[in-house]
Protein backbone atom coordinates (compact mmCIF):
# COMPACT_ATOMS: atom_id res chain seq x y z
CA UNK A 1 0.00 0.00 0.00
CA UNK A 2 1.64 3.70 -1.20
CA UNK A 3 1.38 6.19 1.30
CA UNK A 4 0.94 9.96 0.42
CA UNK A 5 4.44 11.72 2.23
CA UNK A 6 3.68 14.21 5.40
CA UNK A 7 4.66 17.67 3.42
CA UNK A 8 2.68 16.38 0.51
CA UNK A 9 -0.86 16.08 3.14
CA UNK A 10 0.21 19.57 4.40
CA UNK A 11 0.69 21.35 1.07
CA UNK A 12 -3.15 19.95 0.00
CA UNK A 13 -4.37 20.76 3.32
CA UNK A 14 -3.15 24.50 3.08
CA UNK A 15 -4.28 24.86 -0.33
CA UNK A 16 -7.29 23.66 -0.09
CA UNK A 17 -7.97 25.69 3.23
CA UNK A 18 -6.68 28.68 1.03
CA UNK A 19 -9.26 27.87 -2.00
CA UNK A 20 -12.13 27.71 0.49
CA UNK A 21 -11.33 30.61 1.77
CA UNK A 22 -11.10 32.51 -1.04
CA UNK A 23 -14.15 30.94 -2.49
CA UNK A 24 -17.31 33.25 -3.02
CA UNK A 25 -18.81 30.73 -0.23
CA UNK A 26 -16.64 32.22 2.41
CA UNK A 27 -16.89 36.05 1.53
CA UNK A 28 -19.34 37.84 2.56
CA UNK A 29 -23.14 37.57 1.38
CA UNK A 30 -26.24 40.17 2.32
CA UNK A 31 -29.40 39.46 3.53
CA UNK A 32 -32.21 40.67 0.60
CA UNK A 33 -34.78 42.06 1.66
CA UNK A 34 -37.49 43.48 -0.87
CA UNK A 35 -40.98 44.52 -0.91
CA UNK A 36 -43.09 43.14 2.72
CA UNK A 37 -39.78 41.54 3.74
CA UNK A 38 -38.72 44.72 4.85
CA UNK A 39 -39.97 44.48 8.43
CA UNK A 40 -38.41 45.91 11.29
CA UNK A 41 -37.71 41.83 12.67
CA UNK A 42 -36.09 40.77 9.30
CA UNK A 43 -34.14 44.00 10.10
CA UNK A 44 -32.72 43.35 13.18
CA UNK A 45 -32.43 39.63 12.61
CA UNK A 46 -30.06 40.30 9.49
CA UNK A 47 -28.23 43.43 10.93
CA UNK A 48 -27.70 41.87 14.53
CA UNK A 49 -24.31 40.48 14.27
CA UNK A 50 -23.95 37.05 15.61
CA UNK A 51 -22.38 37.12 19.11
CA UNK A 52 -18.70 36.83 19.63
CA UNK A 53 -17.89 33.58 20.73
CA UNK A 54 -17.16 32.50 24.50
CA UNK A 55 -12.90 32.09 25.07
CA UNK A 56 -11.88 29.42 27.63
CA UNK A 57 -8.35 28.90 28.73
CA UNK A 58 -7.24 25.30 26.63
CA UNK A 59 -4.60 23.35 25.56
CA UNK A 60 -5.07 22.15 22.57
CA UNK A 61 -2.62 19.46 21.60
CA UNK A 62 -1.69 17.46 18.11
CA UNK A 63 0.10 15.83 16.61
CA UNK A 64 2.11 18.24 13.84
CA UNK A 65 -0.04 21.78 13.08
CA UNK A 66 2.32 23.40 11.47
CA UNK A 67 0.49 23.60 8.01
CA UNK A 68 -2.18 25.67 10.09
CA UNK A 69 -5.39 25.94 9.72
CA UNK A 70 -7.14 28.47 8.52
CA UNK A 71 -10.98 29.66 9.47
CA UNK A 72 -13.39 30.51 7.27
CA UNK A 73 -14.19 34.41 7.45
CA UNK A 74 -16.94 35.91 9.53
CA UNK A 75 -19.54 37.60 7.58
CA UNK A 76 -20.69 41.00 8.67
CA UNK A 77 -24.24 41.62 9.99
CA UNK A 78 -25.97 43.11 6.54
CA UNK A 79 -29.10 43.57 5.03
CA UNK A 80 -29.71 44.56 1.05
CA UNK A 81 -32.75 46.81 0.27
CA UNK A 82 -34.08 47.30 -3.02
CA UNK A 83 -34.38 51.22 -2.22
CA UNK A 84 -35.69 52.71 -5.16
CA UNK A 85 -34.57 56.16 -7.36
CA UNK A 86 -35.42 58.20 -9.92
CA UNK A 87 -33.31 57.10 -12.94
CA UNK A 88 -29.72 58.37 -13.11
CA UNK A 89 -30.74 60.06 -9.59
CA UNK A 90 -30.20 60.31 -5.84
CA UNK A 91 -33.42 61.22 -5.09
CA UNK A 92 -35.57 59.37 -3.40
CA UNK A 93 -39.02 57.47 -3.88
CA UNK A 94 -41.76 57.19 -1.67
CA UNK A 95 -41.86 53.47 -1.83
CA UNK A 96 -37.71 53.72 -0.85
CA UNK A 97 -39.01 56.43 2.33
CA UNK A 98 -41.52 53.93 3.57
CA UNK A 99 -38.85 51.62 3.54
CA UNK A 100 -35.97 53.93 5.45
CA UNK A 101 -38.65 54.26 8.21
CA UNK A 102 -38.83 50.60 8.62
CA UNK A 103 -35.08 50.74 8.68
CA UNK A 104 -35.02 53.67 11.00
CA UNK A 105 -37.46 51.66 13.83
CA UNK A 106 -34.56 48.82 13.17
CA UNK A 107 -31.79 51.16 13.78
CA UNK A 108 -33.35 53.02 17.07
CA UNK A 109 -34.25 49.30 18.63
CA UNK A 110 -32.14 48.60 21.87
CA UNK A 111 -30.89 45.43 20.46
CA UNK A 112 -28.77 47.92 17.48
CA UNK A 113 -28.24 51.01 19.76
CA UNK A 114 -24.51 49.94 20.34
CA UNK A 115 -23.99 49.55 16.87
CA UNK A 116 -22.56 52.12 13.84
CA UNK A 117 -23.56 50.82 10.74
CA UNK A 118 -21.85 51.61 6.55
CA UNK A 119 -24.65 52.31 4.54
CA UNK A 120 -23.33 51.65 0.90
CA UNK A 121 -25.11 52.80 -2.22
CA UNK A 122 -24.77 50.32 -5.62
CA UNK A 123 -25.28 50.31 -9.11
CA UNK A 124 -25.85 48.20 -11.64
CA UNK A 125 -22.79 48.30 -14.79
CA UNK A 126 -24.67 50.00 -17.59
CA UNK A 127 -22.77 53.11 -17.84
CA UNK A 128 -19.79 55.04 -16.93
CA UNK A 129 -17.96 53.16 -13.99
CA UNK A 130 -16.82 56.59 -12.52
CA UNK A 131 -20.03 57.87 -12.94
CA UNK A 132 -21.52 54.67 -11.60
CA UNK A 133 -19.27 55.34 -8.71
CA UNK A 134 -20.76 58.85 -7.77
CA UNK A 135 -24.32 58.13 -8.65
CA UNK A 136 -23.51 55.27 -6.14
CA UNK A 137 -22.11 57.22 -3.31
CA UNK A 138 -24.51 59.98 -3.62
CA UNK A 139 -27.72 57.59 -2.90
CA UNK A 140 -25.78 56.56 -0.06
CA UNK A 141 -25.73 59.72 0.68
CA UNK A 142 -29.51 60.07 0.57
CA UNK A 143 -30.13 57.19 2.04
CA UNK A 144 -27.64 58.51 5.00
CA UNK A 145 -29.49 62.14 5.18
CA UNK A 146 -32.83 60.97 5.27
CA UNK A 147 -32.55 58.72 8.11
CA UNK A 148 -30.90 61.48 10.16
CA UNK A 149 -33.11 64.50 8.82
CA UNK A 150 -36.45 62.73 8.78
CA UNK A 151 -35.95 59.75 12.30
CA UNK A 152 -33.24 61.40 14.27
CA UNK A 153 -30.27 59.03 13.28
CA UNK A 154 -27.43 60.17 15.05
CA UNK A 155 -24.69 61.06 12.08
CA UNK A 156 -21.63 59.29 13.95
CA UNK A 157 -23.18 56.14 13.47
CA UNK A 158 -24.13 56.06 9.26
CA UNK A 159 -21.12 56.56 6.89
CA UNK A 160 -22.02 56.72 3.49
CA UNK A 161 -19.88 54.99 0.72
CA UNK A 162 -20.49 54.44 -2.76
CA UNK A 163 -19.70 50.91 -3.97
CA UNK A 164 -20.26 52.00 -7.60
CA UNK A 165 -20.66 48.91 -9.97
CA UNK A 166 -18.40 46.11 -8.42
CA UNK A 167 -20.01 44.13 -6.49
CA UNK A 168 -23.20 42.72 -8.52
CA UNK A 169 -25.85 39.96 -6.67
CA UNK A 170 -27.00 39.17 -9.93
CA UNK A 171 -24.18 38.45 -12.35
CA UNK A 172 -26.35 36.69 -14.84
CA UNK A 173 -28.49 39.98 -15.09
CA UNK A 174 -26.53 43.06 -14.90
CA UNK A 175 -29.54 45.31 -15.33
CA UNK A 176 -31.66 43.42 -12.52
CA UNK A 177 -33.31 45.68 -9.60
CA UNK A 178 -31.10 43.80 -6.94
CA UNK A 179 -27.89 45.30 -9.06
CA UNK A 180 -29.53 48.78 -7.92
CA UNK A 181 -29.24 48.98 -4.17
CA UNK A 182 -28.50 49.95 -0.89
CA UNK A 183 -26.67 47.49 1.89
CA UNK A 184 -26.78 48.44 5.44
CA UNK A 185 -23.54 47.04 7.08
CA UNK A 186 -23.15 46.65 10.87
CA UNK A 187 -19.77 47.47 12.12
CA UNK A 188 -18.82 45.66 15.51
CA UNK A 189 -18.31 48.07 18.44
C-alpha cells in the first residue's frame, strides 16, 4: 500500500484551506430584503451580528499543526434593500421612504443602539464606472441624510460609501433591480 508523504498532506491541506477561503462561499453575502420583507424583525435579525464567541483557557494538543489551519471568514451583519430612485438620480421614492422608516425603527431598537452601521449605495454596470461610482455614493448619501433629517439618526453612526458597480448579486443579469441597491452594514463596536 503507497502512502501519500507528510509535506505532501500539508501542502493539499493548506491549499485547499486557502481555495475555500477565497471561495465566493466564504466572503461575505447580504441578507435581501425586498418589498413586505422589509420588516423591522427581518431587520434586526439580518443586521444583529452574531455574538462573539465565548474564550476558555485550553490546551489544545496534536500531533504536527504546522500547516495551520485556517478559518473561514466571519460575515458582517448586513441587510440589502431594493431602495428605489429616480433614474440616473439620488433622489428618493416614496416606496424607498416607507422603507428607510422601517429601517429607521430597526436602527433606534435597543438590540442595534450599540452599533454604527456603513450604509453603501450600488449600481448596476450599464454606464460610466466613474459615474456609476458617484451616482452610487450619492444615494448613499440620501439614504444617510434621510434617516438622520427625517428619524433622528445620530450622524456618527451612518457613513455613506459608494460601492459604484463592483459588487453585482445578480451576475447573470446586470440590469436586474437587486444590481440597484442599498446594503446596510453593521460594524462591531
Amino acid at each position: 500500500m503507497r502512502t501519500t508523504p507528510r509535506p505532501a498532506l500539508k501542502l493539499v491541506a493548506t491549499l485547499l484551506a486557502a481555495t475555500l477561503c477565497a471561495s465566493p462561499w466564504a466572503q461575505e453575502s447580504t441578507t435581501l430584503l425586498k418589498g413586505n420583507k422589509v420588516t423591522e424583525a427581518n431587520l434586526l435579525d439580518a443586521l444583529t451580528p452574531e455574538p462573539a464567541p465565548v474564550l476558555t483557557r485550553s490546551l489544545k494538543v496534536s500531533r504536527d499543526n504546522s500547516a495551520g489551519v485556517l478559518a473561514a471568514p466571519k460575515k458582517k451583519a448586513s441587510a440589502s434593500l431594493l431602495i428605489t430612485f429616480e433614474t440616473n438620480s439620488a433622489e428618493l421614492t416614496s416606496n424607498a421612504k416607507q422603507q428607510l422608516d422601517v429601517v429607521a425603527a430597526a436602527l433606534k431598537n435597543d438590540r442595534l443602539a450599540d452599533y454604527t452601521f456603513n450604509v453603501e449605495g450600488h449600481a448596476d454596470p450599464r454606464g460610466n464606472s466613474d459615474a456609476n461610482m458617484l451616482l452610487s455614493q450619492q444615494r448613499a448619501e440620501s439614504v444617510r441624510e434621510y434617516l438622520m433629517a427625517q428619524h433622528g439618526i445620530a450622524a456618527d453612526r451612518l457613513k455613506a460609501e459608494g460601492k459604484g458597480d463592483t459588487d453585482l448579486l445578480n451576475k447573470k443579469v446586470v440590469a436586474a433591480p437587486e444590481n440597484r441597491r442599498v446594503t446596510i452594514v453593521t460594524n462591531q463596536p
